[in-house]
Structure formats: C-alpha cells, structure tokens
Protein backbone atom coordinates (compact mmCIF):
# COMPACT_ATOMS: atom_id res chain seq x y z
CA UNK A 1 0.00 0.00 0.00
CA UNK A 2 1.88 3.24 -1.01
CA UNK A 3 -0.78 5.70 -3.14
CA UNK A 4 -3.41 7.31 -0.80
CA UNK A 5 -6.17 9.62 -1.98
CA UNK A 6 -7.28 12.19 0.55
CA UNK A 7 -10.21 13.93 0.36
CA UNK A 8 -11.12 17.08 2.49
CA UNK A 9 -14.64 18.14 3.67
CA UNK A 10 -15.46 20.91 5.88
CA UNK A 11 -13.73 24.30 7.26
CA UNK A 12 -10.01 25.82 7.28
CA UNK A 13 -9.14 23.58 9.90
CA UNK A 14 -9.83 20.91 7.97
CA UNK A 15 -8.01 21.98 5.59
CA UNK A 16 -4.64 22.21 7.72
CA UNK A 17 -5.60 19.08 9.10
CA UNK A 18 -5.23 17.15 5.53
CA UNK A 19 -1.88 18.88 4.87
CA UNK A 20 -1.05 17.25 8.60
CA UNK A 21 -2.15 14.23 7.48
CA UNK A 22 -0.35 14.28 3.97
CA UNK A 23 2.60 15.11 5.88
CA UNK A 24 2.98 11.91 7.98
CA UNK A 25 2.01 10.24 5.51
CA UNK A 26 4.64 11.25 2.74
CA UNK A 27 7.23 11.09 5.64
CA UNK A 28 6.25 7.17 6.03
CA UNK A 29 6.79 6.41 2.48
CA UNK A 30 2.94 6.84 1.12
CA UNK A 31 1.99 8.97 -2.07
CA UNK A 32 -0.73 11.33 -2.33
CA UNK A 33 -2.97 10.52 -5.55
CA UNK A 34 -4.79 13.18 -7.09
CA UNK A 35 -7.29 10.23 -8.36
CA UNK A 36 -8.95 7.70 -6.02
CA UNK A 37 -9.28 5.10 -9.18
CA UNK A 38 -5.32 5.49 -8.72
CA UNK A 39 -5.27 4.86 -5.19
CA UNK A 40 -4.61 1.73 -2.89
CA UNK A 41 -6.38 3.65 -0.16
CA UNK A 42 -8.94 6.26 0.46
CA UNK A 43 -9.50 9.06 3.32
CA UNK A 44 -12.07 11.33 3.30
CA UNK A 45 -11.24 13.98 6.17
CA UNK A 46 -14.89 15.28 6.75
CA UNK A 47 -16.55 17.92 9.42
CA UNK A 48 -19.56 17.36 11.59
CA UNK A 49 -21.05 20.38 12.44
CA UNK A 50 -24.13 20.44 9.73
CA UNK A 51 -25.70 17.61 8.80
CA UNK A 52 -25.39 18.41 5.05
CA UNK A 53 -22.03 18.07 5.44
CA UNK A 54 -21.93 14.87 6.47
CA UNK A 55 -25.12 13.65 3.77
CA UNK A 56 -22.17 14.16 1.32
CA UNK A 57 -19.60 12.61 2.67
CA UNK A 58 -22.10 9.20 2.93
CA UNK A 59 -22.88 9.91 -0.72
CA UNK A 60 -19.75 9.39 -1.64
CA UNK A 61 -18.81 6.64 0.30
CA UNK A 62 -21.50 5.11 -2.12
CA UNK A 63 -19.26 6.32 -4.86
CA UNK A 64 -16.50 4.24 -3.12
CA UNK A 65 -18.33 1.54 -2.37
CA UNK A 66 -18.62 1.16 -6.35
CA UNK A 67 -14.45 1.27 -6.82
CA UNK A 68 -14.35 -1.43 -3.79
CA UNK A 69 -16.56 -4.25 -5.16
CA UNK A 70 -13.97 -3.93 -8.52
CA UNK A 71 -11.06 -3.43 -6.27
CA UNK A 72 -11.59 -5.49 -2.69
CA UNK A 73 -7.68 -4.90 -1.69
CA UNK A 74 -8.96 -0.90 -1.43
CA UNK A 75 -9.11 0.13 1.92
CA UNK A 76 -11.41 3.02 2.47
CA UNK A 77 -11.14 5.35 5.49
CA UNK A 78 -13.09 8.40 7.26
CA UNK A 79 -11.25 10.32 9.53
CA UNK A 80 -12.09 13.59 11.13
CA UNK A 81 -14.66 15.32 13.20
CA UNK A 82 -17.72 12.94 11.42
CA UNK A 83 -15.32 10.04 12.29
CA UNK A 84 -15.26 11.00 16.16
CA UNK A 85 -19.06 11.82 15.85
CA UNK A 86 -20.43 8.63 14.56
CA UNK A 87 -17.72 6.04 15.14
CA UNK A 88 -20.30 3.07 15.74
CA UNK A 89 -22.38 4.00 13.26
CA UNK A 90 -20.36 4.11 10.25
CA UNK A 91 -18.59 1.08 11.34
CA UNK A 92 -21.85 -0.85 11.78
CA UNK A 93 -23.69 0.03 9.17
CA UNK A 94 -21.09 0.75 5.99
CA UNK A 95 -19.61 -2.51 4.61
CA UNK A 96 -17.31 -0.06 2.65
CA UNK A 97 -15.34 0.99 5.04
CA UNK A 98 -12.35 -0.24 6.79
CA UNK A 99 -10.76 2.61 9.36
CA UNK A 100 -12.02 5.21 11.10
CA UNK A 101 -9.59 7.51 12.54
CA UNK A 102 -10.52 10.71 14.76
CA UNK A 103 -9.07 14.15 15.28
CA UNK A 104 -6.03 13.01 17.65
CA UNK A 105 -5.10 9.78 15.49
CA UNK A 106 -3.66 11.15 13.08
CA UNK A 107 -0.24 10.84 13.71
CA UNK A 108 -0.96 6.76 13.64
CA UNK A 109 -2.32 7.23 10.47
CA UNK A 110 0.29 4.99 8.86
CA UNK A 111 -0.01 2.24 10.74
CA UNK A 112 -3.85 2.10 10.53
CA UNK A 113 -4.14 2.26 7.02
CA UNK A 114 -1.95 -1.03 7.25
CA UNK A 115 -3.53 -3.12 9.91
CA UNK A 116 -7.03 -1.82 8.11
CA UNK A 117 -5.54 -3.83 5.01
CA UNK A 118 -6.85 -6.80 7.08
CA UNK A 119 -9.58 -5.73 9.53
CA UNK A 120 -11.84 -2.71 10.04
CA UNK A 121 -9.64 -0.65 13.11
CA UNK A 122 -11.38 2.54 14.91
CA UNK A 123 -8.80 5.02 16.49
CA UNK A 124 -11.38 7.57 17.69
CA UNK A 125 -9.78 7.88 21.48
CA UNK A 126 -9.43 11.81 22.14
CA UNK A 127 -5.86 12.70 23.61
CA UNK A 128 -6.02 16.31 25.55
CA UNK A 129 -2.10 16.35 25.27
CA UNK A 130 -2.23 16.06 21.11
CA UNK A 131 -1.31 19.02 19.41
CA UNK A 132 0.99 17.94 16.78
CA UNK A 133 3.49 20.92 17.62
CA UNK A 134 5.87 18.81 16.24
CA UNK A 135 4.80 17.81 13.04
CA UNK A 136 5.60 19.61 10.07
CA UNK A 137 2.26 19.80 7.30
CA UNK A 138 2.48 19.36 3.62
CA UNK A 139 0.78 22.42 2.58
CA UNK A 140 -0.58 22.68 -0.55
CA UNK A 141 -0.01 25.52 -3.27
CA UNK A 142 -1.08 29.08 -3.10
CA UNK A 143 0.38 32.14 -1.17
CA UNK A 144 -1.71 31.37 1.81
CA UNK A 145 -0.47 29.18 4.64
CA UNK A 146 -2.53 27.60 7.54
CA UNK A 147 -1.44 27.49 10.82
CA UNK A 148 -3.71 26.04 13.85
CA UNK A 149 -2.73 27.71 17.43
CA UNK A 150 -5.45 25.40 19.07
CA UNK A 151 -6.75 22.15 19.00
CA UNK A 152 -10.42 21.35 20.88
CA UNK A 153 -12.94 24.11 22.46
CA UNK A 154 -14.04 24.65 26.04
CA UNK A 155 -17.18 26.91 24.97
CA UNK A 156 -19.72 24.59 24.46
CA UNK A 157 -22.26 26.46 22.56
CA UNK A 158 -25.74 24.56 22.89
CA UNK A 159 -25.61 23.80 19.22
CA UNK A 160 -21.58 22.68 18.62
CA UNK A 161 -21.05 19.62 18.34
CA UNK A 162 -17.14 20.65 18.42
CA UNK A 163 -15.85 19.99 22.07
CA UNK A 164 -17.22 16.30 21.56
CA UNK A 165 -15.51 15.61 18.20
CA UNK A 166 -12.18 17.49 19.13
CA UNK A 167 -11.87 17.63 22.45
CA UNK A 168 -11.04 20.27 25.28
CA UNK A 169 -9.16 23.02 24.02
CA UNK A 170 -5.40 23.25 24.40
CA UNK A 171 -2.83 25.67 22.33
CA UNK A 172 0.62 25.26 20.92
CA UNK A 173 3.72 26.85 22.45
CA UNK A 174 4.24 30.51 20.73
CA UNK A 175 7.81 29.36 19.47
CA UNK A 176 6.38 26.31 17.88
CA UNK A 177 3.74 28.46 15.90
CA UNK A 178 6.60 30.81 15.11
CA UNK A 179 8.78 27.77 13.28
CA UNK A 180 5.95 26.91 11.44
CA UNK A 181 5.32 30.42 10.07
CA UNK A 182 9.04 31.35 9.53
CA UNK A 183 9.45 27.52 7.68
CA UNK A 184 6.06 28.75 5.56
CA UNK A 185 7.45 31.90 4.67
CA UNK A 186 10.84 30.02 3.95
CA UNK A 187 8.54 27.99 1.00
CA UNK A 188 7.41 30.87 -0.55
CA UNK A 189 3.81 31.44 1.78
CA UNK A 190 3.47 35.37 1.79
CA UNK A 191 -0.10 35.05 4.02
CA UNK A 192 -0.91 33.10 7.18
CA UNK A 193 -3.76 32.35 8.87
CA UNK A 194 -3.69 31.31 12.14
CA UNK A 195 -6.76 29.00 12.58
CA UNK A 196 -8.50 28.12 16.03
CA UNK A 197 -12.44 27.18 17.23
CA UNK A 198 -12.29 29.96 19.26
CA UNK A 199 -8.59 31.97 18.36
CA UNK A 200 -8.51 34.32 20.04
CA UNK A 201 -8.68 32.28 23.65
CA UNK A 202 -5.43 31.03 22.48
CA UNK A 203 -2.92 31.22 25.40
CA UNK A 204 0.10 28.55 26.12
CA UNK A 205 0.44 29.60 29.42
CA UNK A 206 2.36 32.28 29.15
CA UNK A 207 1.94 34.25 25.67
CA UNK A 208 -1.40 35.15 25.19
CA UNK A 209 -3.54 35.93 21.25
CA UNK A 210 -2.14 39.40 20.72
CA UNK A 211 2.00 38.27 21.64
CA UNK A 212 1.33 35.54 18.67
CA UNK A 213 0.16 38.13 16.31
CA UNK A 214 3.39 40.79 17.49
CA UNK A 215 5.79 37.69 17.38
CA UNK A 216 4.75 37.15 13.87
CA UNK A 217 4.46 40.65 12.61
CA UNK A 218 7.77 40.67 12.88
CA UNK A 219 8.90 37.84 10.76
CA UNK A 220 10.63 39.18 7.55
CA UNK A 221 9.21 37.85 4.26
CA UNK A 222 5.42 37.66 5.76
CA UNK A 223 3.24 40.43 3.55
CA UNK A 224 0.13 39.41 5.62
CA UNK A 225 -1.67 37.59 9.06
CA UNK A 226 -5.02 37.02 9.08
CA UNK A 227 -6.81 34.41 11.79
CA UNK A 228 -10.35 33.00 12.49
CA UNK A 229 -12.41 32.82 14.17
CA UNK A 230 -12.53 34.64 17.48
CA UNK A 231 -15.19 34.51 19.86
CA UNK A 232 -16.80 37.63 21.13
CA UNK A 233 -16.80 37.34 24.77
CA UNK A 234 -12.49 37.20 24.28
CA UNK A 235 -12.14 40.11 21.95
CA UNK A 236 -9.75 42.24 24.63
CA UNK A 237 -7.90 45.75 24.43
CA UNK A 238 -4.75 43.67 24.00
CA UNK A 239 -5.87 42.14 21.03
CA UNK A 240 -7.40 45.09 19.62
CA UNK A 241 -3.87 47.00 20.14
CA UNK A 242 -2.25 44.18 18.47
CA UNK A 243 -4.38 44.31 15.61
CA UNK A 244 -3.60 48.67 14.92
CA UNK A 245 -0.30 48.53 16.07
CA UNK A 246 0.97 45.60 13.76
CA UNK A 247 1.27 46.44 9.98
CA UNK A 248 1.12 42.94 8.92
CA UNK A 249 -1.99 41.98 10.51
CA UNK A 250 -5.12 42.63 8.41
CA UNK A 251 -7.73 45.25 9.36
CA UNK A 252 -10.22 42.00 8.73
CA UNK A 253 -12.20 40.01 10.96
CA UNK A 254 -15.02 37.82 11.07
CA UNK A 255 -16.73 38.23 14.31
CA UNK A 256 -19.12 35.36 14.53
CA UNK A 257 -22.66 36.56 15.86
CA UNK A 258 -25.04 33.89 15.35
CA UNK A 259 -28.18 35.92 16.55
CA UNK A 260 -28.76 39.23 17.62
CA UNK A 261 -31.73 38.46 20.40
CA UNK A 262 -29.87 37.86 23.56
CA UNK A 263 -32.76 35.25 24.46
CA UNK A 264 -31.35 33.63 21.93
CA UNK A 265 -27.72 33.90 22.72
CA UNK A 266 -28.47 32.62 26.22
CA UNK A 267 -30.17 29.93 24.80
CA UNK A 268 -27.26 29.41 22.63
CA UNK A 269 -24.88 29.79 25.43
CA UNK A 270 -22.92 32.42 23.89
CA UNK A 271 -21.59 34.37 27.50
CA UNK A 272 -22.41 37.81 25.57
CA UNK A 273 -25.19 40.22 24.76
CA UNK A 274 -25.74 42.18 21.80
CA UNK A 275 -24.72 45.09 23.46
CA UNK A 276 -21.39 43.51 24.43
CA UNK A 277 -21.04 42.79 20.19
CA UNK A 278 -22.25 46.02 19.74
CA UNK A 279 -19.08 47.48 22.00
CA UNK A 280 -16.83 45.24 20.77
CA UNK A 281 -17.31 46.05 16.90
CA UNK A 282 -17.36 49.88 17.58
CA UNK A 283 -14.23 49.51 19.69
CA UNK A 284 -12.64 47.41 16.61
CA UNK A 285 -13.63 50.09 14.13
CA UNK A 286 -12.65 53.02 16.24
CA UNK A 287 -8.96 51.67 16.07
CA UNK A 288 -9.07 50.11 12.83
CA UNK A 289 -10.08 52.46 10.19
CA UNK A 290 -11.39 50.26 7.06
CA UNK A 291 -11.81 47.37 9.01
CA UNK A 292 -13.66 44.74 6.88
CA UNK A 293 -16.04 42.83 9.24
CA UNK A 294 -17.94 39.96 8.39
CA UNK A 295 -19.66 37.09 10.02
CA UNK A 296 -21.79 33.64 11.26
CA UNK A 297 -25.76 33.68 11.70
CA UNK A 298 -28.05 30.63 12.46
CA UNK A 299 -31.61 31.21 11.94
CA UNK A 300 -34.35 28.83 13.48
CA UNK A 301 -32.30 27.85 16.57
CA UNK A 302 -35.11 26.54 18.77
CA UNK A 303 -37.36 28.64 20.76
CA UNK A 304 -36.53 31.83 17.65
CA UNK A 305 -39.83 33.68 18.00
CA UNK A 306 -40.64 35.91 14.59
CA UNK A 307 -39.48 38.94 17.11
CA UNK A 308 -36.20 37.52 17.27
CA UNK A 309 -35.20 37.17 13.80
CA UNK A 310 -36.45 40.53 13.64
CA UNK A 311 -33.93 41.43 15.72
CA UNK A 312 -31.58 40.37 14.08
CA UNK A 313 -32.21 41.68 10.48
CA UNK A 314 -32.36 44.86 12.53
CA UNK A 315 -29.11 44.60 13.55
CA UNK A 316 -27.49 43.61 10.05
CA UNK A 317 -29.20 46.86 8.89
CA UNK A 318 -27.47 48.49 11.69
CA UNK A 319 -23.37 46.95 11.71
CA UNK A 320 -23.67 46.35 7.65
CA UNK A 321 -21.12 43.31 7.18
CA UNK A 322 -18.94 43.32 4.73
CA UNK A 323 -19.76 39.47 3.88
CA UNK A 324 -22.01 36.97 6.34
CA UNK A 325 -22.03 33.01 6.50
CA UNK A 326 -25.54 32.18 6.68
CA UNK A 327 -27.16 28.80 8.22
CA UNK A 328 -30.69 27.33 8.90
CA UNK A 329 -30.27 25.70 12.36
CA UNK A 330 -29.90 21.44 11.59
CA UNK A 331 -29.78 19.50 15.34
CA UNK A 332 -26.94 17.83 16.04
CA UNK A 333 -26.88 14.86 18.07
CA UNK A 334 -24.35 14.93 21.06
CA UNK A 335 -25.34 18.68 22.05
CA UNK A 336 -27.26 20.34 24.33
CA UNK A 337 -29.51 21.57 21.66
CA UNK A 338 -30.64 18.25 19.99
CA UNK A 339 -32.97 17.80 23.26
CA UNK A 340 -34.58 21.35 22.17
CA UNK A 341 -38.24 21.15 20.76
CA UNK A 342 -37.70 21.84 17.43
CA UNK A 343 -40.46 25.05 17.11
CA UNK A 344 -39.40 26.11 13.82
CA UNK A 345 -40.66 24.48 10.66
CA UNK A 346 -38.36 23.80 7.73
CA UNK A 347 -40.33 26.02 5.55
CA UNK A 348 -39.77 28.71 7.75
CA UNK A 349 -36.26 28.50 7.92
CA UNK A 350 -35.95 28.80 4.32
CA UNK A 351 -38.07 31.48 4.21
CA UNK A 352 -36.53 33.71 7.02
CA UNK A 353 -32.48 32.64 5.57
CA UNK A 354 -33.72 33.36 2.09
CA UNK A 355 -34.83 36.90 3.23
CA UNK A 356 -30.91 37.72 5.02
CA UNK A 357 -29.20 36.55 2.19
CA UNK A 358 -30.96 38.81 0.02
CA UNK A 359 -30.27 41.59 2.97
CA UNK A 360 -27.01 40.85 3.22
CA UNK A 361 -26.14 40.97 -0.52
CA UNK A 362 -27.67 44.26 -1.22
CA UNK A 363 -25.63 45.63 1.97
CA UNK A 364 -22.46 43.84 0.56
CA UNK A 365 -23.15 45.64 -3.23
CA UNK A 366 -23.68 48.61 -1.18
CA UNK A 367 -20.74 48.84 0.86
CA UNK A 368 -18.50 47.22 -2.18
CA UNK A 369 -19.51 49.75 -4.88
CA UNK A 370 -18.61 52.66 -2.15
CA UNK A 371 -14.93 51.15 -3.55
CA UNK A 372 -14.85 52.21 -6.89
CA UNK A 373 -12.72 54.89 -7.61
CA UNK A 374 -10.45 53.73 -4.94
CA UNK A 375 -7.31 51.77 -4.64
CA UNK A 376 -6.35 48.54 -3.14
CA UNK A 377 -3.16 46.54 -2.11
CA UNK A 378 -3.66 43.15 -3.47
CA UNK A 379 -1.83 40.05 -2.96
CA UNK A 380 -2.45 38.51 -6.17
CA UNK A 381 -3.13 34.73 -5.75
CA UNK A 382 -2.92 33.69 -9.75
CA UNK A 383 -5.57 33.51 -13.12
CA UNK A 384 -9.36 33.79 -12.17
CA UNK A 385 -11.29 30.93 -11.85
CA UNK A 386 -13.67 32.24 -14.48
CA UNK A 387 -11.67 34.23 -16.62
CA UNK A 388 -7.84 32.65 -17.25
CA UNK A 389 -6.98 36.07 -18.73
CA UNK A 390 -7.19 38.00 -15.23
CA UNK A 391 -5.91 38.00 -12.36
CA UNK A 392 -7.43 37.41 -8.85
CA UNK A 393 -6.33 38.01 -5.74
CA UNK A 394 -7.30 39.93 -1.95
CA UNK A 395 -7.55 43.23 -0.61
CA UNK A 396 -6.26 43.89 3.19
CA UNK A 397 -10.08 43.72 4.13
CA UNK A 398 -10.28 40.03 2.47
CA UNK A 399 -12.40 41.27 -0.92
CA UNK A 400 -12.04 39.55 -4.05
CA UNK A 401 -10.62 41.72 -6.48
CA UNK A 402 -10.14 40.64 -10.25
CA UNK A 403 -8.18 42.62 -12.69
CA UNK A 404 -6.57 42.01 -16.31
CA UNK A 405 -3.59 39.86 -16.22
CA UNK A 406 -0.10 41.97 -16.45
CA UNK A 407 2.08 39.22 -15.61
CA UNK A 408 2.18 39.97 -11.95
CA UNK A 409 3.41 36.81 -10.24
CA UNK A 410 1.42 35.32 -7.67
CA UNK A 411 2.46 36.08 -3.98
CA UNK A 412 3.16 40.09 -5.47
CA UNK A 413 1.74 42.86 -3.77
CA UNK A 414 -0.03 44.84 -6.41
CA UNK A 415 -1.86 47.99 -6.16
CA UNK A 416 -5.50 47.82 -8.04
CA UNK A 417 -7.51 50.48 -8.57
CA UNK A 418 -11.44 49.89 -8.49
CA UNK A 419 -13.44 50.41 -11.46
CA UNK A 420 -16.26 48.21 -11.02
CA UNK A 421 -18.29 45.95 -8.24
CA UNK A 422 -20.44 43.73 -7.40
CA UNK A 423 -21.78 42.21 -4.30
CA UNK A 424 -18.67 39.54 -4.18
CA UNK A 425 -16.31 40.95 -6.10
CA UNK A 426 -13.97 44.24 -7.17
CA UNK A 427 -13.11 44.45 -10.30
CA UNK A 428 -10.16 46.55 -11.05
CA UNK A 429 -7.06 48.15 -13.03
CA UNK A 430 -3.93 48.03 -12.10
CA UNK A 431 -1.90 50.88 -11.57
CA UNK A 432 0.39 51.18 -13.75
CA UNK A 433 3.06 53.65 -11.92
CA UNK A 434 2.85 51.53 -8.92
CA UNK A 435 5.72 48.99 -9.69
CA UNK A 436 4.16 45.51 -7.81
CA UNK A 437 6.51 44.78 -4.46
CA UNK A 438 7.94 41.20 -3.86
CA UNK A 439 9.70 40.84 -0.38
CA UNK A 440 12.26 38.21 -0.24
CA UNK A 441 12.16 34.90 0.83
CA UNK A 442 13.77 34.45 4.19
C-alpha cells in the first residue's frame, strides 16, 4: 500500500488538518494521488457540524463503495470530526469501510491504514495532550499558509457539536507556531492564517492571542496575518492594540454573531449580549479604520420567535457586514440543543435565511460599490477561476478583487484600482506607476 487519496470536507481547519495528514504520511513512504481510481487507499477527512455536510460525505462513500466491489484490496477510510461523531455507526452500518480515525489519530495514520488492510480498526480515542506541535504539514499551493494555534474548544455552545468531536481546548507553544510560520514563509507562503475554534482564547500559558500576532508581525518575508475565528466574549484591548499597532496583521475580521436576540444567545450559550457585540465592533472600528467585518448567523435555533429574527435583520441593517455566512439551524446529536423542541418548521427557515441573504447581498453591493474609484493593495493569488486572462487576488479587508492579467506573479503585492463591483467581487485596473513589491524569501 503506497498511493493514498485524501479527500477534504469541511472548514479551514480541515483543511490544515489534511496537509497534517499528507505530511505523515509522505514522511512514512505513502503517495498522495490526485485520483482515487489510482489509489490503494482512500481518506475522506470530513466535518460534523451540519448535517449536510456529512449527507455528502455518505454519498460518496456510495461512490466508493462502487471502486471497492472492482477493487476489494482498497481500503477506504473516514477520519475527522464525522469520524469521532459517529464512530459506531459508520462502522456498523457501511460494509465499505475499513478505518475510522478521529481528530487526535492522526499521527498513527500509517499504521492504521496497514492493519485496516486486514480488519476494520477505529482510532477515535481523544488525547487532551495532542497538538501535533511537532509535526511539520504538507501544505498545498497558493500564497496562503494555515497554521492552527489550538486544538479542541471549552465553549460549548448549545448547538456545537465541536468539544465532543475534538476535544477540550489546548494551544501550541508561541515558538512552535513561530517555526511553522518562519518555515512557511521560507517555501514561498506570503499570508498566514492562524486558525482556532475559538482563536482568540489562544494562550500557552504564558503568551497570550495578541504576543502571537506581534511575534509574527515581525517575521521578515510575511506580507500578511489574518486568523479565524474569534469569539466575542475574548475580543480584549490587548488584542485590539495588536491588531492597529501591527502592519502585517489585516484590518479583517469575522466576528461570529449567530443571533442578535440575547434570548437567543443565552439559549445558545454564547456568554455575551448584543450590546457587548455592539461594544466590541465599535471599539474594533474606532482603532481600525477600514476594518472589513464579516460574520456567522443561524436562523431557526429553537425557541426563535418571529421577534427575534427581527432582531436580528435589525441589527445587520445596523453593523452592515462586509460578507455573512448564513445557516438554517440542523440538530446535532451529542449537544445540548438536539434535546430542544424543534419550534421552527423547515419552511420557515428557508423562508426567514432566504430573506438575510438577500439583505445581506444588497448591503455587501452597497458597501462594495462605495470602492470604486479607490485603490487597493492586493496580494495577487494567480488567473481567475472564471476568466484565465485576469488575475485574482485579496484586498487587506479580504475582498475579491479581479483585474486584467499583467504578468504579476502570484504572492506580489499589487496595487489595483477599483473600477467596477459587485456584491462579491472588485473588479479593477492596475496601476500602472505603482511597480508591484515582492519581499524576499527568508
């Protein structure tokens, strides 16, 4: 067994936890495959916390089922936060696959992609001393490298089904995270993201959030830090200081809110009030100017009167994101909200997301047109997905901006300016008598 396809479902995290995982495995000999009809074994790294997610990831285990009945010596794993949610399950009732392998297994991941060769194996046990500090990830291409601070959550939010899948939280030492995001910027990465369930609680017991973000703003050859996402309720002056003070750090956040009827968020269990948000995005503002803010809703969370969703359209009126990650509330079992009367019909949920999408992407036109004329730094990322012939990239506040292809290389700083927009995007020219700036590696 040597060629492994891995497949990645989910978030960011999940994302850096693949590149961990294609990491041990290409130091133990294995191959990544781009194609699983090429592979001797398959892992699909999956998330947990809607249950669409994990409706896909059991469609295509159907898929895989097919490739196994031509190919019986294929082992087929799931590993992940779906693995550590419904261990027994899958195992019982999927004759297709043969490991299941949780958040903290990962570095055995060798080893039980061999013994699953012969028998089904389940490593699902969750280790509060993992962090895999000292395990270097096989990132994939782009300027943009990922970099977890925290493993786990202690929050608990009624309707997260993240503490149980991952664990208790627990954070890397600050020089660890600042090997990893010297060795990234030593392969070329010109952006990191430091990832984290709740990031900004990150503290290793004696450097807190905001001495990460100083100890990396002042790595040469890093252009950019970004990090998500921070909780609310942990949004401090220190971190706020850190932010304004440190040129490298983006004036970008997304600030999850969720709802904006503090019934709600104590029904949640989100330890803050609106008002509290309220402070904490003018305070961000105040000493950020051009801070690009976006964020998290659920609608239909049980017990969400018609008042309450009123609320909270009020509200998006009133703080007008930038961008917002929109959700109808699906139960997850393992939480404290799956024993909640559901007392929101499906119907209405569609009816009451369908009508803040459409808010929030007349606010996002709004606020993106006010652009045009203007110019923007962009680190330009490569050809647009749509159109070759441009070039795409992001703007300090995390926009989209798309421009005609000059030749800039990707991980170049390149000022844009704004001649067009739409509720996603920027489209721009670049400045010509702006010559584009490429730090050195190193």
């Amino acid at each position: 067994m040597k060629r492994v396809f891995l497949e990645t479902y989910g978030c960011q995290m999940n994302v850096a936890d693949s590149e961990l995982m294609a990491g041990v495995l290409e130091r133990a000999g294995f191959t990544l495959t781009g194609r699983p009809e090429d592979a001797d074994a398959i892992v699909l790294n999956t998330c947990a916390i809607r249950e669409h997610a994990e409706q896909r990831v059991l469609g295509r285990l159907g898929d895989f089922a097919r490739l196994k009945a031509a190919r019986p010596g294929l082992v087929v794993g799931v590993a992940g936060c779906m693995a550590q949610h419904l261990r027994a399950k899958l195992l019982d009732q999927s004759r297709v696959l043969d490991l299941v392998v949780g958040p903290d297994g990962y570095r055995h991941l060798p080893e039980l992609l061999r013994r699953a060769a012969d028998e089904p194996v389940a490593h699902v046990r969750l280790d509060r001393d993992e962090t895999y500090g000292d395990l270097e990830p096989r990132r994939g291409d782009g300027v943009r490298a990922w970099v977890t601070i925290q493993r786990g959550c202690d929050k608990f939010c009624t309707y997260c089904v993240v503490p149980y899948t991952r664990g208790r939280e627990r954070s890397l030492p600050l020089a660890d995270l600042v090997r990893q995001v010297r060795e990234a910027v030593a392969r070329g990465f010109r952006e990191v993201v430091f990832l984290g369930q709740t990031v900004n609680s990150y503290h290793d017991g004696t450097h807190d959030f905001a001495d990460l973000l100083r100890a990396a703003n002042a790595l040469e050859g890093l252009l950019r830090i970004r990090y998500t996402s921070p909780h609310p309720a942990d949004v401090g002056e220190r971190l706020i200081a850190a932010m304004a003070e440190c040129p490298r750090v983006c004036p970008q956040v997304h600030l999850p809110l969720q709802s904006a009827s503090d019934r709600v968020l104590e029904a949640m269990r989100r330890t803050y009030t609106l008002d509290h948000y309220r402070g904490v995005v003018k305070r961000l503002r105040d000493a950020i100017p051009g801070l690009g803010l976006s964020t998290d809703i659920i609608v239909g969370f049980p017990g969400e009167t018609e008042e309450d969703f009123e609320r909270t359209c009020d509200y998006m009126a009133e703080v007008r994101y930038d961008s917002a990650f929109l959700f109808k509330y699906s139960a997850r079992p393992d939480t404290r909200a799956h024993r909640l009367p559901e007392t929101v019909s499906e119907e209405e949920k569609g009816r009451r997301l369908t009508r803040l999408i459409d808010q929030q992407q007349a606010i996002s036109a709004e606020i993106n047109a006010e652009w045009i004329g203007r110019e923007v730094e962009v680190l330009v990322e490569g050809p647009a997905r749509r159109t070759p012939e441009q070039l795409t990239g992001k703007s300090p506040q995390f926009k989209t901006v798309v421009f005609p292809g000059d030749g800039t290389r990707p991980g170049t700083l390149r000022r844009v300016r704004v001649v067009g927009a739409t509720s996603q995007t920027l489209l721009g020219a670049a400045v010509v008598a702006a010559a584009p700036r490429l730090l050195p590696i190193g």
